[in-house]
PDB file of N, CA and C in Angstrom:
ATOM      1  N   UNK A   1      79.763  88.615  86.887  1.00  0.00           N
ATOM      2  CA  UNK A   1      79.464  89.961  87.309  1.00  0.00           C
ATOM      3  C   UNK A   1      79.360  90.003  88.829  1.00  0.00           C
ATOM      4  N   UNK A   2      80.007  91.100  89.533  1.00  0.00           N
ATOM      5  CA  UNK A   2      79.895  91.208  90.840  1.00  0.00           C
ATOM      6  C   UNK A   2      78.766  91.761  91.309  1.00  0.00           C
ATOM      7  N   UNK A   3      78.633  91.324  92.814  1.00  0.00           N
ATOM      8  CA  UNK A   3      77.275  92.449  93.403  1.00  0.00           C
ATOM      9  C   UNK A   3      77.811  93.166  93.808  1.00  0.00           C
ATOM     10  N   UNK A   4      77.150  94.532  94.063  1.00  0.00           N
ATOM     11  CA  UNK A   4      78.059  95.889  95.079  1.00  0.00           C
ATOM     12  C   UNK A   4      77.885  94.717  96.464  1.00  0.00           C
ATOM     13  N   UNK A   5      78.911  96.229  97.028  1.00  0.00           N
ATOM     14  CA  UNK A   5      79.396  95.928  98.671  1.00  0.00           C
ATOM     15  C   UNK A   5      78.073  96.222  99.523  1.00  0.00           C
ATOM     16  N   UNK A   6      77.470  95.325 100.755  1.00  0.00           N
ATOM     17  CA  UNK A   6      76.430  96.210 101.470  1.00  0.00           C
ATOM     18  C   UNK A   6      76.985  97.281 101.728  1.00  0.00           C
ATOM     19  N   UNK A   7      78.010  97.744 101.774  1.00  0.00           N
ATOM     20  CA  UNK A   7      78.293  98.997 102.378  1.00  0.00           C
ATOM     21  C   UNK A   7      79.304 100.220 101.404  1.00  0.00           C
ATOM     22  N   UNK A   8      79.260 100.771 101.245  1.00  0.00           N
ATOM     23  CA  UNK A   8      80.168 101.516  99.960  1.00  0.00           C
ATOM     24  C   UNK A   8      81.844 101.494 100.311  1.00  0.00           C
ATOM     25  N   UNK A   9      82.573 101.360  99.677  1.00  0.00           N
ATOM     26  CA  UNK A   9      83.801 100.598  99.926  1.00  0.00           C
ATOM     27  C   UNK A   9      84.618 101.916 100.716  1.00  0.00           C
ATOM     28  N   UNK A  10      84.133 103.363  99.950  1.00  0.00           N
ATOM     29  CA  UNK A  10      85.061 104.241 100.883  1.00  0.00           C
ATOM     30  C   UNK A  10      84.799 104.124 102.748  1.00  0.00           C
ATOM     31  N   UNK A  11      83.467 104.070 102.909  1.00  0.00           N
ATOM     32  CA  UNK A  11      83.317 103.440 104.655  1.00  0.00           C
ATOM     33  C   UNK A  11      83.546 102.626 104.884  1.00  0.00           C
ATOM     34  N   UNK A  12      83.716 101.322 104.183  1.00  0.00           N
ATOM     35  CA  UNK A  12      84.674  99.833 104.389  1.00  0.00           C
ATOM     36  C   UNK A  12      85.905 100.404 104.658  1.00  0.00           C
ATOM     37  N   UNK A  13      86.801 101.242 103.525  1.00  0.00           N
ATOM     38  CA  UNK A  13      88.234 101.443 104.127  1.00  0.00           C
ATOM     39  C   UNK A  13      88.040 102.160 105.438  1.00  0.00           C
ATOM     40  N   UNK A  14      87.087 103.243 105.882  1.00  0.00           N
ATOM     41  CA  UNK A  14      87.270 103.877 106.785  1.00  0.00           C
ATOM     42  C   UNK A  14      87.208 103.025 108.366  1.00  0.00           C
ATOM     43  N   UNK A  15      86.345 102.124 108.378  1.00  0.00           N
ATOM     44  CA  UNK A  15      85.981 101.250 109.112  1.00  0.00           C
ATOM     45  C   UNK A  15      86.997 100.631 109.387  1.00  0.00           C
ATOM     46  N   UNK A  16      87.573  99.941 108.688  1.00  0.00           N
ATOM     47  CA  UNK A  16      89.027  99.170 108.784  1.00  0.00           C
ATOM     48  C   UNK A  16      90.486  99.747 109.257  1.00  0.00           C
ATOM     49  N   UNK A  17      90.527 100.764 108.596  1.00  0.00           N
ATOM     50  CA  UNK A  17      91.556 102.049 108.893  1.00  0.00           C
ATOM     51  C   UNK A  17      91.310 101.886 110.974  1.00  0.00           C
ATOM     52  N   UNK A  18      90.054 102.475 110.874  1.00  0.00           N
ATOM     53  CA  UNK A  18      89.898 103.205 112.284  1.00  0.00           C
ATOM     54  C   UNK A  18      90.121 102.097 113.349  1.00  0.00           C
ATOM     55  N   UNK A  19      89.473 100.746 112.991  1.00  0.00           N
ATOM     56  CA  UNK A  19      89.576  99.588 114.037  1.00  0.00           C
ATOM     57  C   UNK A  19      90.900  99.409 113.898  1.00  0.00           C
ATOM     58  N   UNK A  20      91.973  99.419 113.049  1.00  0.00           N
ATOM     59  CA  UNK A  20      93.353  98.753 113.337  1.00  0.00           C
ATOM     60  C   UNK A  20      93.956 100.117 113.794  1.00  0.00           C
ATOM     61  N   UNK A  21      94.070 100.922 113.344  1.00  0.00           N
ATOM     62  CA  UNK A  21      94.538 102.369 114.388  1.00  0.00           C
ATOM     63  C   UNK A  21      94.433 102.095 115.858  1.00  0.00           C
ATOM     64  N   UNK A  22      92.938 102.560 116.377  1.00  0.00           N
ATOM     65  CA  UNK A  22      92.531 102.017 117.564  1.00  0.00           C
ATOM     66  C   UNK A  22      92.955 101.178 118.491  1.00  0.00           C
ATOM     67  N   UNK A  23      93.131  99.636 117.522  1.00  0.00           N
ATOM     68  CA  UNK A  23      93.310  98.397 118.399  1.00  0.00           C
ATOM     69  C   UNK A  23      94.974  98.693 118.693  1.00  0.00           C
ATOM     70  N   UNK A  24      95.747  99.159 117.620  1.00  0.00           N
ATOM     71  CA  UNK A  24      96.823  99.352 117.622  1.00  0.00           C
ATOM     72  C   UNK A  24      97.593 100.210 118.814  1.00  0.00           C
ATOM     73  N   UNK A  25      96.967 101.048 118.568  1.00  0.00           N
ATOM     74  CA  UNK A  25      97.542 102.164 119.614  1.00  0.00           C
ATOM     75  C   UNK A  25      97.073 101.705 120.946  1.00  0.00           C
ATOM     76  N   UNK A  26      96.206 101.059 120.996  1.00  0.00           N
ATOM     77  CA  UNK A  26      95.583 100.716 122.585  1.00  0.00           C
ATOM     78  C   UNK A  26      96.736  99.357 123.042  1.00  0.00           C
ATOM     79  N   UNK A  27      96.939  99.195 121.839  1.00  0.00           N
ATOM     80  CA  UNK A  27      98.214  97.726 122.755  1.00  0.00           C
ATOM     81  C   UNK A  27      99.367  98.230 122.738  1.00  0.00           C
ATOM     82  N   UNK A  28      99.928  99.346 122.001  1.00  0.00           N
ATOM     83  CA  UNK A  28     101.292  99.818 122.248  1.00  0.00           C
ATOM     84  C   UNK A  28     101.468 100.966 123.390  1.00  0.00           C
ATOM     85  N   UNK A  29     100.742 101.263 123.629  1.00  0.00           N
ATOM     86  CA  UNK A  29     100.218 102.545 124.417  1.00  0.00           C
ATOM     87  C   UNK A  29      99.787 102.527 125.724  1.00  0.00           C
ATOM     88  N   UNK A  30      99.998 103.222 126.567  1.00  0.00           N
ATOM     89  CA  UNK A  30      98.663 102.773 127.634  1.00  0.00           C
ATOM     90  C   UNK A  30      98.199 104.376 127.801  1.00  0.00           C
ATOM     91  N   UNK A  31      96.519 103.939 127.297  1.00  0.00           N
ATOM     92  CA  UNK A  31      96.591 105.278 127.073  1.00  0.00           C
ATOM     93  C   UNK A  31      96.074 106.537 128.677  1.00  0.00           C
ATOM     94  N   UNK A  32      96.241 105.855 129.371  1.00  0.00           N
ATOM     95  CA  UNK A  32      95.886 106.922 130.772  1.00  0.00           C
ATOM     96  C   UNK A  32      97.166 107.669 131.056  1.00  0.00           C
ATOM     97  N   UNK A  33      98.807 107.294 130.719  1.00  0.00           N
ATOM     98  CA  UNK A  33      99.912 108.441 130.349  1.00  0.00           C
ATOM     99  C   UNK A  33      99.320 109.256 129.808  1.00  0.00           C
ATOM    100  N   UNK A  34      98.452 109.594 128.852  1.00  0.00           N
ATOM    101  CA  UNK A  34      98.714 110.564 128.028  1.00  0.00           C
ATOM    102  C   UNK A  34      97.053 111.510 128.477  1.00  0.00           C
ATOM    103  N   UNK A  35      96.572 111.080 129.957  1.00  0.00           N
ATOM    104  CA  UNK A  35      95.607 111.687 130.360  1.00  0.00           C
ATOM    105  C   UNK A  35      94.200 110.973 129.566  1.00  0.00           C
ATOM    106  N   UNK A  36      94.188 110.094 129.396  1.00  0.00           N
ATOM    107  CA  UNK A  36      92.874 109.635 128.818  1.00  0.00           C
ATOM    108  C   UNK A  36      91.958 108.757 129.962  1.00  0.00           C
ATOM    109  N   UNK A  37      91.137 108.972 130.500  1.00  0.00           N
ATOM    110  CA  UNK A  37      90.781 108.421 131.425  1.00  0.00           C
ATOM    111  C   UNK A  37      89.958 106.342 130.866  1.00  0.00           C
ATOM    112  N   UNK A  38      89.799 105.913 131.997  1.00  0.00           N
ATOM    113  CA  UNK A  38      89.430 104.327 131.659  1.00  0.00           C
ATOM    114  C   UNK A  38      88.641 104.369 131.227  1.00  0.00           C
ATOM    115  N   UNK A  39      87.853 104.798 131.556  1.00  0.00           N
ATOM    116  CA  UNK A  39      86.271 104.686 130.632  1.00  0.00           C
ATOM    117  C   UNK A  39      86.212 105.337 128.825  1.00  0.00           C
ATOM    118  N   UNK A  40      87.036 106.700 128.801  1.00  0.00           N
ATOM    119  CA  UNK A  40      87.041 106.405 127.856  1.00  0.00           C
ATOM    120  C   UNK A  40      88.214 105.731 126.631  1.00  0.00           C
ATOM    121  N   UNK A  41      88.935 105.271 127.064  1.00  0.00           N
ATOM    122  CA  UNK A  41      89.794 104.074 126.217  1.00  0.00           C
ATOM    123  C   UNK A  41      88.959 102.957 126.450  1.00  0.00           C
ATOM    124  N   UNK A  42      88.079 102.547 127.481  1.00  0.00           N
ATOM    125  CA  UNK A  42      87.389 101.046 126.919  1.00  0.00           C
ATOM    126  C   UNK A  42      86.104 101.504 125.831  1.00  0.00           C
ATOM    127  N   UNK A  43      85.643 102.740 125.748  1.00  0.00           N
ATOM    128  CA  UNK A  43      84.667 103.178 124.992  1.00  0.00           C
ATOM    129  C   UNK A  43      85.833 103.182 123.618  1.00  0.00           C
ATOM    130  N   UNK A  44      86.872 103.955 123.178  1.00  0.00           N
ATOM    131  CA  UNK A  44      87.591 103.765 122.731  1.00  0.00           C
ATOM    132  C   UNK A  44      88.180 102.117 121.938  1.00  0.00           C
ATOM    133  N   UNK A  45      88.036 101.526 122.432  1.00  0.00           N
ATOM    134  CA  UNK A  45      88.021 100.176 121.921  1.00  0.00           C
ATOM    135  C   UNK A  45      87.412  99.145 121.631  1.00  0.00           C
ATOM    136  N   UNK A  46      85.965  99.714 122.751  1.00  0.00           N
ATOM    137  CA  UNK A  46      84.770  99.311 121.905  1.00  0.00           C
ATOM    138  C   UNK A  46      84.666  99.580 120.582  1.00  0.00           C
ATOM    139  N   UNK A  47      84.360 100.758 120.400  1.00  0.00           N
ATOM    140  CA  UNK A  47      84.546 101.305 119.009  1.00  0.00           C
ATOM    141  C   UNK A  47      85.407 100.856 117.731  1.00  0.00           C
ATOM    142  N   UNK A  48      86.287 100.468 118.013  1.00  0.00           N
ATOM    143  CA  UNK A  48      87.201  99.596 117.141  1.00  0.00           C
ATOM    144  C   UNK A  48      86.958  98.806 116.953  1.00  0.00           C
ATOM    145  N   UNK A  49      86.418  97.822 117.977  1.00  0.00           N
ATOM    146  CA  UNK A  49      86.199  96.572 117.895  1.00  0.00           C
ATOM    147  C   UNK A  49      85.112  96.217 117.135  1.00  0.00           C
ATOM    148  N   UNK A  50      83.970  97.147 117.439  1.00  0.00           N
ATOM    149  CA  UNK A  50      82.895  97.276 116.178  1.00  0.00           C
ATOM    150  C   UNK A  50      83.315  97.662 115.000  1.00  0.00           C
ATOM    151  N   UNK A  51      83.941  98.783 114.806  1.00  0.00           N
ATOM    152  CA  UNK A  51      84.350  99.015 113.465  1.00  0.00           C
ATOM    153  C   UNK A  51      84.863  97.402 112.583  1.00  0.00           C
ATOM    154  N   UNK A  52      85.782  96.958 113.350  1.00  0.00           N
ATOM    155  CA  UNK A  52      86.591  95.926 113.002  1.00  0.00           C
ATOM    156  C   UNK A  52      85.618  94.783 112.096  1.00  0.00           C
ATOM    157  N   UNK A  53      84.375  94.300 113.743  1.00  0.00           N
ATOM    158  CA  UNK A  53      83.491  93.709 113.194  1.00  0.00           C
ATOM    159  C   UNK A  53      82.692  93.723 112.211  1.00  0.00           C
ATOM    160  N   UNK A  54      82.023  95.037 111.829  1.00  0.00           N
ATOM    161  CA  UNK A  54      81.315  95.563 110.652  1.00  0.00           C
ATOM    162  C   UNK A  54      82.227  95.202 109.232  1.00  0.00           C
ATOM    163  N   UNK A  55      83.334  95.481 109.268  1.00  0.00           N
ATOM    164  CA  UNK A  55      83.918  95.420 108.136  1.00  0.00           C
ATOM    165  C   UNK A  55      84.105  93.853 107.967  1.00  0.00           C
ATOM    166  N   UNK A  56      84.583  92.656 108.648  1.00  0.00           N
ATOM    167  CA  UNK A  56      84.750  91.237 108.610  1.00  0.00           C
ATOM    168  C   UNK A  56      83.603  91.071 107.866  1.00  0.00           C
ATOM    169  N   UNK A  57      82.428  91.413 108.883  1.00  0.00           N
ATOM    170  CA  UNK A  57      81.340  90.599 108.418  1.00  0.00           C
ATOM    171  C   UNK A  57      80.703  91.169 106.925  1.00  0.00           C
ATOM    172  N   UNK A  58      81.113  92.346 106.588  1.00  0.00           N
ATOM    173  CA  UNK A  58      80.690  92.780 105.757  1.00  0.00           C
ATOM    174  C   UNK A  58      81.428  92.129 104.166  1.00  0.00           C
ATOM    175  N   UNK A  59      82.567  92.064 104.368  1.00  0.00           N
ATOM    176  CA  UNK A  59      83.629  91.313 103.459  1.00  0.00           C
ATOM    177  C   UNK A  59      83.279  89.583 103.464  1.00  0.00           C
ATOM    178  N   UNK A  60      83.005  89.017 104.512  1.00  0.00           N
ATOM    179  CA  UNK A  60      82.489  87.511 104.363  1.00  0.00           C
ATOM    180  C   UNK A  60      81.199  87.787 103.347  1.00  0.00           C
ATOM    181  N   UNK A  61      80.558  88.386 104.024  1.00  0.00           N
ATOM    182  CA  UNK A  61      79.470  88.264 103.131  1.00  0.00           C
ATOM    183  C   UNK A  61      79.778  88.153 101.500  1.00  0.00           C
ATOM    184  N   UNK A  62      80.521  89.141 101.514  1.00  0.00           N
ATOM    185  CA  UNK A  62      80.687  89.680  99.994  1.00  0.00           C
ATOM    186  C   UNK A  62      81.324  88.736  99.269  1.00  0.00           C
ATOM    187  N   UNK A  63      82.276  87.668 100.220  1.00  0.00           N
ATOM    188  CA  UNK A  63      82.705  86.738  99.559  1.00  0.00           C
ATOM    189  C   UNK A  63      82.311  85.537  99.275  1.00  0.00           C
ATOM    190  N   UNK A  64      81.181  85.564  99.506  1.00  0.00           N
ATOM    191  CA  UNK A  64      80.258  84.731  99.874  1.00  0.00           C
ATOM    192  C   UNK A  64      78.944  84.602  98.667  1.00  0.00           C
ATOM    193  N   UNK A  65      78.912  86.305  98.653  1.00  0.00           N
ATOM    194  CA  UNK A  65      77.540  86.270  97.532  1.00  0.00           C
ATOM    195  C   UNK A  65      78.271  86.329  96.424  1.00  0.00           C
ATOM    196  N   UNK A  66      80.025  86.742  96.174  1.00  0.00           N
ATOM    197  CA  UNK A  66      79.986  86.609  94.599  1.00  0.00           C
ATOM    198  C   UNK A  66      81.080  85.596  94.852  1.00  0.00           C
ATOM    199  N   UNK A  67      80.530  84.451  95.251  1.00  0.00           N
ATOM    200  CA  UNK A  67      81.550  83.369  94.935  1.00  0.00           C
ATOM    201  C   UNK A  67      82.449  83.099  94.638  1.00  0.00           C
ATOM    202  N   UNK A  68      83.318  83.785  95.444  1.00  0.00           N
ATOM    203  CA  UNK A  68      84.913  83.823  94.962  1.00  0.00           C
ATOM    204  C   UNK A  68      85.496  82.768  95.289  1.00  0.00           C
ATOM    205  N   UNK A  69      86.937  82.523  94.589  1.00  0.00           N
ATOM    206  CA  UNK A  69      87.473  81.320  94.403  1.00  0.00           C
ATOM    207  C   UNK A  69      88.098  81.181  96.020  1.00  0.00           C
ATOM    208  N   UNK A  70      88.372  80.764  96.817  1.00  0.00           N
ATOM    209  CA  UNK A  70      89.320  80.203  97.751  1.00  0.00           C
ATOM    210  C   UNK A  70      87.952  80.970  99.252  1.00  0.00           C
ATOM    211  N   UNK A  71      86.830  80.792  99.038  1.00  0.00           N
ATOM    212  CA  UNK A  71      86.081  81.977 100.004  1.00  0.00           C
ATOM    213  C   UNK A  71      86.451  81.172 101.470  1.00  0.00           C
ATOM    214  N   UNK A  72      86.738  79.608 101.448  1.00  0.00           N
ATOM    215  CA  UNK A  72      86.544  79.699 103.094  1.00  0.00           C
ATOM    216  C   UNK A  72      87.893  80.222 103.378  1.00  0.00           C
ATOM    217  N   UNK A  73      88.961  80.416 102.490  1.00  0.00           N
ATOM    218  CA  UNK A  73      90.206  80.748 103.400  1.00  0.00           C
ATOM    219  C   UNK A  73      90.012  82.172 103.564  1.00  0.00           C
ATOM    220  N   UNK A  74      89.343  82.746 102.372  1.00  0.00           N
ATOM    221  CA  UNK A  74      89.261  84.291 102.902  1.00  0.00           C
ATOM    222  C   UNK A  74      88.484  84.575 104.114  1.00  0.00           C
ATOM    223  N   UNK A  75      87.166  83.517 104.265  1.00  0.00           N
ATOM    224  CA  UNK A  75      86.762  83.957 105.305  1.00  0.00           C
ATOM    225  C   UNK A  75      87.922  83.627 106.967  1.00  0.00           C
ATOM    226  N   UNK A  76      88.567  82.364 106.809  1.00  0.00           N
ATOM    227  CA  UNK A  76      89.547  82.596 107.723  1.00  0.00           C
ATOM    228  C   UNK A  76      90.344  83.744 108.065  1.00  0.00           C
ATOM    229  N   UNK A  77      91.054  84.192 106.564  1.00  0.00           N
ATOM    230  CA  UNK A  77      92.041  85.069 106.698  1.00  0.00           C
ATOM    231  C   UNK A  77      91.418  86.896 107.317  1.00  0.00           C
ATOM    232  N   UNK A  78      90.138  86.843 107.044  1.00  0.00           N
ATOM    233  CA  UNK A  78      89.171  88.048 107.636  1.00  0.00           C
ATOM    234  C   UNK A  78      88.865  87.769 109.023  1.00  0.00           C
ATOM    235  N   UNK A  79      88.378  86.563 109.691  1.00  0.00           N
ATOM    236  CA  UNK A  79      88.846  86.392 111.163  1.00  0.00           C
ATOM    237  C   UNK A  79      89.594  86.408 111.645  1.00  0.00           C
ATOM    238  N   UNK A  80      90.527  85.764 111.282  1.00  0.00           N
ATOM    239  CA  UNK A  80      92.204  86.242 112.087  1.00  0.00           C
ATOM    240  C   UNK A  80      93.043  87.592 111.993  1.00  0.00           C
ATOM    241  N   UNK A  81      92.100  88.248 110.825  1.00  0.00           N
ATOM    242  CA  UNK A  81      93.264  89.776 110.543  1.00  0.00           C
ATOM    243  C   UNK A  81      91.842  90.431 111.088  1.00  0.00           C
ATOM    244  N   UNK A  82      91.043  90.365 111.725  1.00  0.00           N
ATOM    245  CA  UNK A  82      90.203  91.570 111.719  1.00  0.00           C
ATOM    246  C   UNK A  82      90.159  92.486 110.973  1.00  0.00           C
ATOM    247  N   UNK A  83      89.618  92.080 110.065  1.00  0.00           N
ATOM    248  CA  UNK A  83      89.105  92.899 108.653  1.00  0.00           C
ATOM    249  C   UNK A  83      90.487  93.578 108.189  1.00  0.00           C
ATOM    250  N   UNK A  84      91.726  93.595 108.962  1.00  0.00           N
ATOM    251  CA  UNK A  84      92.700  94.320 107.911  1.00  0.00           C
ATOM    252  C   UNK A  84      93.258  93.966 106.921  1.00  0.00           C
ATOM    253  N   UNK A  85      93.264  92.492 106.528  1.00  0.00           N
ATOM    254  CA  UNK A  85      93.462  91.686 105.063  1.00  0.00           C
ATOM    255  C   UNK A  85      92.443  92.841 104.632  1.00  0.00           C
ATOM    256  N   UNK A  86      91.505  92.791 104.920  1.00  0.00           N
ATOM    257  CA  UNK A  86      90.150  92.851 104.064  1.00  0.00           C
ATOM    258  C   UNK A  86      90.729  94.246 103.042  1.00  0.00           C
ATOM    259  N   UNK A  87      91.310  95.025 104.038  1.00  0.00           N
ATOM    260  CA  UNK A  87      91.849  96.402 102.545  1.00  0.00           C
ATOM    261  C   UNK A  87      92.521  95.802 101.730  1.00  0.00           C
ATOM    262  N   UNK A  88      93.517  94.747 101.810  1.00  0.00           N
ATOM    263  CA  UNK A  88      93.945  94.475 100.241  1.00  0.00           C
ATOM    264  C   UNK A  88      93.359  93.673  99.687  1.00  0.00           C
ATOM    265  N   UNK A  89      91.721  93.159 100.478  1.00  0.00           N
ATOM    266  CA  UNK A  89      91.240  92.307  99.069  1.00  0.00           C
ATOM    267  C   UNK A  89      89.656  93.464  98.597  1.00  0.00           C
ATOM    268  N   UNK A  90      89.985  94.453  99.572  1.00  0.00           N
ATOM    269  CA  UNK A  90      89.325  95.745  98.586  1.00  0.00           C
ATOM    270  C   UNK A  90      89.731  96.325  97.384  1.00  0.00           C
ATOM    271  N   UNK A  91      91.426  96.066  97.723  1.00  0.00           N
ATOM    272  CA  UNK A  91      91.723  96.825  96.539  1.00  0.00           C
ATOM    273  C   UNK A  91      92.169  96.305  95.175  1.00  0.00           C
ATOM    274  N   UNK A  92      91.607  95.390  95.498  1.00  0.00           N
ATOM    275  CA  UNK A  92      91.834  94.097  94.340  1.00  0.00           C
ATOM    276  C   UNK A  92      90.265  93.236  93.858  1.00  0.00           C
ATOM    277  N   UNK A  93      89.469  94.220  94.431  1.00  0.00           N
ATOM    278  CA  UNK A  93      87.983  93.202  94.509  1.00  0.00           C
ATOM    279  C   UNK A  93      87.833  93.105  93.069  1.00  0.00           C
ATOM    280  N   UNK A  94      87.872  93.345  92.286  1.00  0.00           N
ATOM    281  CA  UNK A  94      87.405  93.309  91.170  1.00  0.00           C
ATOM    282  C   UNK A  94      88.198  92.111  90.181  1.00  0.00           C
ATOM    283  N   UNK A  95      89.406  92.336  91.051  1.00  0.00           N
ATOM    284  CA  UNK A  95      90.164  91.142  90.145  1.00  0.00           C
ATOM    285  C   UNK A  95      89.473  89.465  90.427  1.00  0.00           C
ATOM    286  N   UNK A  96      89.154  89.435  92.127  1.00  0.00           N
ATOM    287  CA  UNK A  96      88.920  88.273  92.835  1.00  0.00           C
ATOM    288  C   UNK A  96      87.009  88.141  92.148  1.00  0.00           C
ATOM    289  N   UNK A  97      86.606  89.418  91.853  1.00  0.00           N
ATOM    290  CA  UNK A  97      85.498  88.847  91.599  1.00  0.00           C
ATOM    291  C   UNK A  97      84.767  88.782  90.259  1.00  0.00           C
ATOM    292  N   UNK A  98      85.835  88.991  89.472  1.00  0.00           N
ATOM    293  CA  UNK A  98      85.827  88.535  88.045  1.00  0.00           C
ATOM    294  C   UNK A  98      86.638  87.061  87.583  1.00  0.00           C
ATOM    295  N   UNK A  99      86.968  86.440  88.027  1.00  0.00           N
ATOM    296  CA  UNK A  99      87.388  85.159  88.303  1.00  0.00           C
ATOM    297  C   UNK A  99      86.485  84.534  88.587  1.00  0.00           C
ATOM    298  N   UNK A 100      85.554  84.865  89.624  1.00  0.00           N
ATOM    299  CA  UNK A 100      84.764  84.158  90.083  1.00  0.00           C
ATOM    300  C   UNK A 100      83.713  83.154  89.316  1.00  0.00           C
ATOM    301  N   UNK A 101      83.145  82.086  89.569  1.00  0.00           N
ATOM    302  CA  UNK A 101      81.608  81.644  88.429  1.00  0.00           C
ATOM    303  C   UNK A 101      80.480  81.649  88.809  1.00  0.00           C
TER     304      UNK A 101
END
C-alpha cells in the first residue's frame, strides 16, 4: 500500500510544468528582447528553480517512503531531470508503488 504525496499531485504537476517552462524559455530566449527587465527574469528563474526543487525533493521523498524498486536510480534520474522525469513517474505512481514491498 502506498503513502499519499506530501503534496497533492495536481500541484506536483503544476510545480514541475512551471519550473521546466521557465528554465526553458530562459535558455532559449533572452528575455530583455522582449522588454523584460533583469531583475525580473532572475526573479523569474528563481522561481523555477524553486518550483523545480520542491517537486525533486518532494518525489525523492516519496520514493523513498514507499520503497520503490530501483529508488537510488530514481533518485538520480530526479536530480539530473529536475523533477521533469518526475511527471512520468507521477503518472505511473501507482504502478511503481504497488510493486513495491
Amino acid at each position: 500500500m502506498s503513502k499519499d504525496l506530501l503534496i497533492p499531485r495536481n500541484i506536483l504537476y503544476l510545480l514541475i510544468i512551471v519550473g521546466f517552462v521557465i528554465n526553458f524559455l530562459n535558455l532559449v530566449l533572452k528575455l530583455e528582447d522582449y522588454g523584460i527587465s533583469d531583475s525580473v527574469g532572475k526573479s523569474l528563474v528563481f522561481f523555477a528553480m524553486l518550483a523545480s526543487f520542491i517537486a525533486t525533493a518532494v518525489l525523492i521523498i516519496d520514493v523513498f517512503v514507499n520503497n520503490v524498486d530501483g529508488k537510488y536510480l530514481w533518485t538520480l534520474v530526479f536530480l539530473f531531470s529536475g523533477g521533469f522525469l518526475g511527471y512520468f513517474y507521477l503518472r505511473n505512481r501507482s504502478y511503481y508503488t504497488s510493486k513495491s514491498k
